[in-house]
Protein backbone atom coordinates (compact mmCIF):
# COMPACT_ATOMS: atom_id res chain seq x y z
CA UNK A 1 9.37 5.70 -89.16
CA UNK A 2 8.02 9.13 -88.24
CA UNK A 3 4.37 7.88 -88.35
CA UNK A 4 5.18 5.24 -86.07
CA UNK A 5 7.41 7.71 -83.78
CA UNK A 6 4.06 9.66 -83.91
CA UNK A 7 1.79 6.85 -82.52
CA UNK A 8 3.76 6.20 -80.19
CA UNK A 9 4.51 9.67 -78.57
CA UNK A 10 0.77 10.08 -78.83
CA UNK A 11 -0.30 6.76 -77.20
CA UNK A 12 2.34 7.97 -74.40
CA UNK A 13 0.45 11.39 -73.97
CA UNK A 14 -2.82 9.83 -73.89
CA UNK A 15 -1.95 7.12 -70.76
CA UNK A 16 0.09 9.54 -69.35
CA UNK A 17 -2.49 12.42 -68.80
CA UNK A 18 -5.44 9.59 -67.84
CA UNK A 19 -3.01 8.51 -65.22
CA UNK A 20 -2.71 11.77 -63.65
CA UNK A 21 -6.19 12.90 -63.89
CA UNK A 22 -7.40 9.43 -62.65
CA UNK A 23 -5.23 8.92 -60.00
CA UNK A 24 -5.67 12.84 -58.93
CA UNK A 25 -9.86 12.39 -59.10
CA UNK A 26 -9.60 9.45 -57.07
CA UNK A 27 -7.79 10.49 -54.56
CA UNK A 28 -9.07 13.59 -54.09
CA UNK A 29 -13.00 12.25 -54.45
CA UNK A 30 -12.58 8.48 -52.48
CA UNK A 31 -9.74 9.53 -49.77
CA UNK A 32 -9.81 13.29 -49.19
CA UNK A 33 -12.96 14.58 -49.68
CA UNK A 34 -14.41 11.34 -48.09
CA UNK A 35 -12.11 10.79 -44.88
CA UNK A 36 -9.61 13.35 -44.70
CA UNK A 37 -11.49 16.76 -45.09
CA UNK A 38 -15.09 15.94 -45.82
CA UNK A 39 -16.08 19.85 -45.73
CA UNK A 40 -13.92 20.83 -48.32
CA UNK A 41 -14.70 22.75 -51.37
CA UNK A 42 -14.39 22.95 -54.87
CA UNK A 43 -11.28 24.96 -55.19
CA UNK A 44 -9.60 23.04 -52.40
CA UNK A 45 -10.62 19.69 -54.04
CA UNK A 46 -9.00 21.04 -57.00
CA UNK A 47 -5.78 21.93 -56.06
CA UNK A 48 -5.18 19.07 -54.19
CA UNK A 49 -6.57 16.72 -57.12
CA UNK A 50 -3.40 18.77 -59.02
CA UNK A 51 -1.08 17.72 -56.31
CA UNK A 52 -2.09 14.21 -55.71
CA UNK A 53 -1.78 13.91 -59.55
CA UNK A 54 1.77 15.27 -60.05
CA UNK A 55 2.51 12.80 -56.59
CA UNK A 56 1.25 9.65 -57.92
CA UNK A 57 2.79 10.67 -61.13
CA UNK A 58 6.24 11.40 -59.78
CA UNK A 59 5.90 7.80 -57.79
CA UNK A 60 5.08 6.17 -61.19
CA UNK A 61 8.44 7.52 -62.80
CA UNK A 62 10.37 6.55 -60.02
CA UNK A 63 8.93 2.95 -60.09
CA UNK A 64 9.54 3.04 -63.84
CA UNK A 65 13.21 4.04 -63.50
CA UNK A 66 13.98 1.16 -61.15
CA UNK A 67 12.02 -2.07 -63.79
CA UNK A 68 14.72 -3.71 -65.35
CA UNK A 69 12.34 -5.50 -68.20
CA UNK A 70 8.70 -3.86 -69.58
CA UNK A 71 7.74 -7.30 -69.51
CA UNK A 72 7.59 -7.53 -65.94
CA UNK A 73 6.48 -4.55 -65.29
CA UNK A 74 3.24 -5.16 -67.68
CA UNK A 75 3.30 -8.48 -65.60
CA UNK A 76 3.28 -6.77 -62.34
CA UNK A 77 0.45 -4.12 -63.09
CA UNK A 78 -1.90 -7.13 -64.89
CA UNK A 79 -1.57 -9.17 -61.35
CA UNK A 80 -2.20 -6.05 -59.27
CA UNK A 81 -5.72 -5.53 -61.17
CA UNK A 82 -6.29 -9.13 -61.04
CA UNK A 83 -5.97 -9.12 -56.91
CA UNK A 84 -8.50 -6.14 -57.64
CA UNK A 85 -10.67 -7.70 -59.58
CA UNK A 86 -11.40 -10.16 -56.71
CA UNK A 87 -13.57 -7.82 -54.81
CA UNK A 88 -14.87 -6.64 -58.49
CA UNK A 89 -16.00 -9.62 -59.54
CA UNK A 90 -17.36 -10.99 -56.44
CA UNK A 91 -19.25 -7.61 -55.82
CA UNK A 92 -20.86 -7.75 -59.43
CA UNK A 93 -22.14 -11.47 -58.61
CA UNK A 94 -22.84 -12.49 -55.36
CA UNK A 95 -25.19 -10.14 -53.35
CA UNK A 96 -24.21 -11.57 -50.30
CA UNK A 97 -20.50 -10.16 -50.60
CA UNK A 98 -19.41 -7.23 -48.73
CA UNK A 99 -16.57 -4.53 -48.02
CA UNK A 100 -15.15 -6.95 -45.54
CA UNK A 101 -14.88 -9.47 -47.42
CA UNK A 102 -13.47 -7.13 -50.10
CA UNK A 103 -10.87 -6.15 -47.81
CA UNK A 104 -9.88 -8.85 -46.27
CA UNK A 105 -8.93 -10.77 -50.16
CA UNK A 106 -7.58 -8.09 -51.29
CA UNK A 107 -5.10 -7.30 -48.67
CA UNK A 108 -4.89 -11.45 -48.11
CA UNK A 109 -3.78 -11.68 -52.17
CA UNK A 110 -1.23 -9.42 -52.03
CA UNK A 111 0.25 -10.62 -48.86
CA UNK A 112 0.32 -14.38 -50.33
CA UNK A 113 1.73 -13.37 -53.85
CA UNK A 114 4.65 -11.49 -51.73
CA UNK A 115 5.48 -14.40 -49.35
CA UNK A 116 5.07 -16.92 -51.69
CA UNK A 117 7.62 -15.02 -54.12
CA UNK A 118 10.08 -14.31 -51.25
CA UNK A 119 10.12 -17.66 -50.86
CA UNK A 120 11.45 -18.24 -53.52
CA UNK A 121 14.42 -16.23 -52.84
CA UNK A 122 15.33 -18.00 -50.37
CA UNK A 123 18.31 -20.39 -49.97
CA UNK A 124 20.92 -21.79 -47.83
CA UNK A 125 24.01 -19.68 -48.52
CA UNK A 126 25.48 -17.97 -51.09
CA UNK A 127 26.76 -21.40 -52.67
CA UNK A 128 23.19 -22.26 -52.80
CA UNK A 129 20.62 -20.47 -55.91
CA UNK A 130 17.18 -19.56 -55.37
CA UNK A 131 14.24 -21.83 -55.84
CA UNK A 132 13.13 -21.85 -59.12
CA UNK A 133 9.48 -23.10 -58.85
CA UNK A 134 7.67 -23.22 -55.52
CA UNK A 135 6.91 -26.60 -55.18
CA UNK A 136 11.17 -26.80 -55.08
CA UNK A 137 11.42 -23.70 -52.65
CA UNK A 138 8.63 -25.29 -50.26
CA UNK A 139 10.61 -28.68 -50.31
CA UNK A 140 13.54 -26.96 -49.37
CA UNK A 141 12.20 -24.74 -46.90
CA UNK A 142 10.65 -28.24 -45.32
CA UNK A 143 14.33 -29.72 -45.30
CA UNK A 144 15.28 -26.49 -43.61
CA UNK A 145 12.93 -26.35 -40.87
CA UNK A 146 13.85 -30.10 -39.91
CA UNK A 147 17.42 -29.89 -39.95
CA UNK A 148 16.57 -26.45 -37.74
CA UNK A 149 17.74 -23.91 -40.02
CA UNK A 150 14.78 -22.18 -41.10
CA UNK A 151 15.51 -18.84 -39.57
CA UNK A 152 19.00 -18.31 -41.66
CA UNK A 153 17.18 -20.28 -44.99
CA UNK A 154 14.53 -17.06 -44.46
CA UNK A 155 17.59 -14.79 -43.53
CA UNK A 156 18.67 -15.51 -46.83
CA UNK A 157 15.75 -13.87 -49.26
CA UNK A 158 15.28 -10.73 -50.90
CA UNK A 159 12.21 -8.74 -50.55
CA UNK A 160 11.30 -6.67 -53.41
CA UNK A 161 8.75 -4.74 -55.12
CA UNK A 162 8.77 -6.64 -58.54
CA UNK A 163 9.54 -9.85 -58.60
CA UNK A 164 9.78 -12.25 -61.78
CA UNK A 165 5.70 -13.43 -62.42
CA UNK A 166 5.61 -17.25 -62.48
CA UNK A 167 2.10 -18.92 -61.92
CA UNK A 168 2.53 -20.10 -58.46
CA UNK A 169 2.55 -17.31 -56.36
CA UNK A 170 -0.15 -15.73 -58.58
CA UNK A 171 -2.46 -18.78 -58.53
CA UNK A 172 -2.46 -19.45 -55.07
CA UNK A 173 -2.91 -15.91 -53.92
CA UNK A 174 -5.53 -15.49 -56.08
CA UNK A 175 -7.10 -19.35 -54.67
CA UNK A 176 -6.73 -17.61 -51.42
CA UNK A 177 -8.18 -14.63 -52.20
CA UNK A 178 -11.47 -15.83 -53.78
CA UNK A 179 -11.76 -18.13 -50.41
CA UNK A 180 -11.32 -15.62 -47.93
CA UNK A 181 -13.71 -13.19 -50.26
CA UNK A 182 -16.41 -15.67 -50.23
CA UNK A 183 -15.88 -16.70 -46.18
CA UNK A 184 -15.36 -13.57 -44.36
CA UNK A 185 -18.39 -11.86 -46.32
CA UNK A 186 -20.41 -15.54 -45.09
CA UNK A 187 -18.89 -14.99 -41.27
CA UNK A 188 -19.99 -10.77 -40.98
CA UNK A 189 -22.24 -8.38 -41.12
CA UNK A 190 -23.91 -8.07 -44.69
CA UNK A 191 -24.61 -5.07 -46.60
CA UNK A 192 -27.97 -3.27 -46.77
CA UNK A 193 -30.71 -5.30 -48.49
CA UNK A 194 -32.08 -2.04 -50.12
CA UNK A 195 -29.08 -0.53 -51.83
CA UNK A 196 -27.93 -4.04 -53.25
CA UNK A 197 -31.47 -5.16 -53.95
CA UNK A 198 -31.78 -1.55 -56.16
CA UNK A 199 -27.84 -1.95 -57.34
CA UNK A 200 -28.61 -5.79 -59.07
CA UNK A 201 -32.12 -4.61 -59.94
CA UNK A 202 -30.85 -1.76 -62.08
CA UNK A 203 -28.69 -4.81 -64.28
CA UNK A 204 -31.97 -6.20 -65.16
CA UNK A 205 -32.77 -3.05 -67.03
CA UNK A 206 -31.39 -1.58 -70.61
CA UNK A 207 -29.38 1.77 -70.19
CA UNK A 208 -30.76 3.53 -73.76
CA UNK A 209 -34.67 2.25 -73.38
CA UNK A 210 -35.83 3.09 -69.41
CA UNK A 211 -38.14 0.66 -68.32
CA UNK A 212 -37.29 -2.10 -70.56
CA UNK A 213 -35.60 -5.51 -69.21
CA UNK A 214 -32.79 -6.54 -71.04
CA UNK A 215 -34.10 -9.86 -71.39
CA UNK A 216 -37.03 -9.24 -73.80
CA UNK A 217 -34.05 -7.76 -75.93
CA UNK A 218 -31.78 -10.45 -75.99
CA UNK A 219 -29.29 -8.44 -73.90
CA UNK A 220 -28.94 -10.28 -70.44
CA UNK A 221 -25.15 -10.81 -69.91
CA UNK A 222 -24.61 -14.83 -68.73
CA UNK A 223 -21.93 -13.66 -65.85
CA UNK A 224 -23.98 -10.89 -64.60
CA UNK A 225 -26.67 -14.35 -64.14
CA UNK A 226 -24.24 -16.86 -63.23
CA UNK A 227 -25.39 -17.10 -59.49
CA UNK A 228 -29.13 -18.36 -60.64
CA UNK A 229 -27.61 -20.79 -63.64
CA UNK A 230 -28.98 -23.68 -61.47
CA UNK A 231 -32.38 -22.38 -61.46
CA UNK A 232 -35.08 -23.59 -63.63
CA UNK A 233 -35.97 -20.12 -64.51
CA UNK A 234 -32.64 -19.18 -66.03
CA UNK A 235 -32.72 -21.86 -68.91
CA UNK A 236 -36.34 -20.39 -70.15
CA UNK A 237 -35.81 -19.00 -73.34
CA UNK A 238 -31.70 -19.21 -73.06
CA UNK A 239 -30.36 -18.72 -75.98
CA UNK A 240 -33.57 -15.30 -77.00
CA UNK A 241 -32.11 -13.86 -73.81
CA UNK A 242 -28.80 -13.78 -73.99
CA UNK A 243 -28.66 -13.60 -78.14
CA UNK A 244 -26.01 -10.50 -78.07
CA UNK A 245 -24.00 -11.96 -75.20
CA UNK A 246 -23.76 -15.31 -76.54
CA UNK A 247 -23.27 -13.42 -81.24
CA UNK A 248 -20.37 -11.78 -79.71
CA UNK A 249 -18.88 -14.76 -77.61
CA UNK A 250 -19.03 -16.49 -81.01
CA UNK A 251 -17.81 -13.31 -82.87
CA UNK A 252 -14.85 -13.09 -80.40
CA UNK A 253 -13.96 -16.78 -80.99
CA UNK A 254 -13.45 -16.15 -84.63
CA UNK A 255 -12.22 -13.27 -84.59
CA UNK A 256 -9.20 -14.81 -82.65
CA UNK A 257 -9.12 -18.06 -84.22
CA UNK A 258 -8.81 -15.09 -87.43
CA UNK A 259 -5.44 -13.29 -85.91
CA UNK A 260 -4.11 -16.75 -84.82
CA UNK A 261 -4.56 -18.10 -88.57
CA UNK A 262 -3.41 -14.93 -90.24
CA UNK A 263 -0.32 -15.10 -87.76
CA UNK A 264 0.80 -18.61 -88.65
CA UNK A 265 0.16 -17.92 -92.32
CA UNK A 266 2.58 -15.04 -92.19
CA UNK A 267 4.95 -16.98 -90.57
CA UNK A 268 5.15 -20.11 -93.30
CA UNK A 269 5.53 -17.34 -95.59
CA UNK A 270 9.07 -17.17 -94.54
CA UNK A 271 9.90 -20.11 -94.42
């Protein structure tokens, strides 16, 4: 019991002091020093990468005093760097994307997953319970707005930080998000040819052997290439190209059909 008391005080320390140095660096390095007080030095940068730290901190202890379940918090914090991961994903991809179109899903997800989730709050009056899918609280909000009582059906929801995850909300902001990524980058201004020429051109190239493409070492990565799959080019010499991508994808796979196996095992053992 102490051992495991041990592991887990020290996997607390460890998350806990990333979070404040991360959160602190970024800040500091991304808002301040970039936008807020680009001539400021070292020791100023410091201090208030010590401050922003303790703040961000302080803000994640108050939001962790007010979860009712770990479960959705660990839900909550997953969905928030899947909304990120949008503008990620896209960016490592597609050259065409851009910060607009970054911005624009990013802020677009969020704003879905919230109304679609409020939403489901709503109801009638107090004799009537929330939706509990949104197909059901769409219906209903339908019935509302023809009988001309949408205003007090909307009256009626709760707006909240966390909300209970169900797929839904999450799938259809993220649908949205992706879309609005891939059209408002297609409908403005696109990023300098140079720096994302130079940016995807660097991904061609090992990081421990300069000069060297990953491809005549079997190290392309398949989603890092997924934009050219369709041309010809791509499917020469497939599988010497991407050999350590596609060992581990198989590696993974049994590795997982392992822990699922081992898993069941242990559980006919008490049977």
């Amino acid at each position: 019991v102490g051992l495991m008391v041990a592991c887990v005080l020290a996997a607390n320390m460890s998350t806990c002091s990333n979070f404040m140095v991360n959160t602190g660096a970024l800040f500091t390095r991304n808002l301040y020093a970039h936008y807020l007080n680009p001539a400021a030095g070292d020791s100023e940068q410091l201090m208030v990468g010590r401050l922003s730290g303790l703040a961000l901190t302080g803000l994640g202890i108050l939001f962790a005093l007010t979860v009712e379940r770990v479960l959705d918090a660990f839900l909550f914090t997953e969905t928030i760097a899947a909304f990120m991961g949008i503008m990620f994903l896209g960016g490592v991809l597609w050259k065409r994307a851009n910060r607009y179109g970054a911005f624009t899903a990013t802020i677009a997800a969020f704003a879905v997953y919230y109304a679609l989730n409020f939403l489901m709050t709503c109801h009638a009056g107090p004799a009537d319970a929330p939706s509990k899918t949104l197909s059901e609280a769409w219906v209903r909000m339908m019935d509302a707005a023809r009988s001309d009582a949408l205003w007090g059906f909307l009256g009626n929801g709760e707006l909240r930080l966390l909300y209970k995850w169900t797929p839904g909300p999450y799938g259809w902001a993220t649908l949205v998000g992706f879309t609005l990524f891939v059209a408002v980058s297609l409908l403005t201004r696109p990023e300098d040819r140079e720096r994302i020429n130079g940016f995807f051109d660097k991904m061609r190239y090992t990081s421990d052997e300069e000069g060297k493409l990953a491809a005549e070492r079997g190290q392309d990565l398949l989603m890092l290439d997924l934009p050219g799959w369709l041309t010809p080019q791509r499917w020469t010499g497939f599988f010497r190209r991407y050999r350590e991508d596609l060992v581990g994808f198989i590696f993974g796979w049994l590795a997982v059909g392992t822990l699922v196996l081992v898993a069941w095992s242990l559980l006919q053992v008490g049977k």
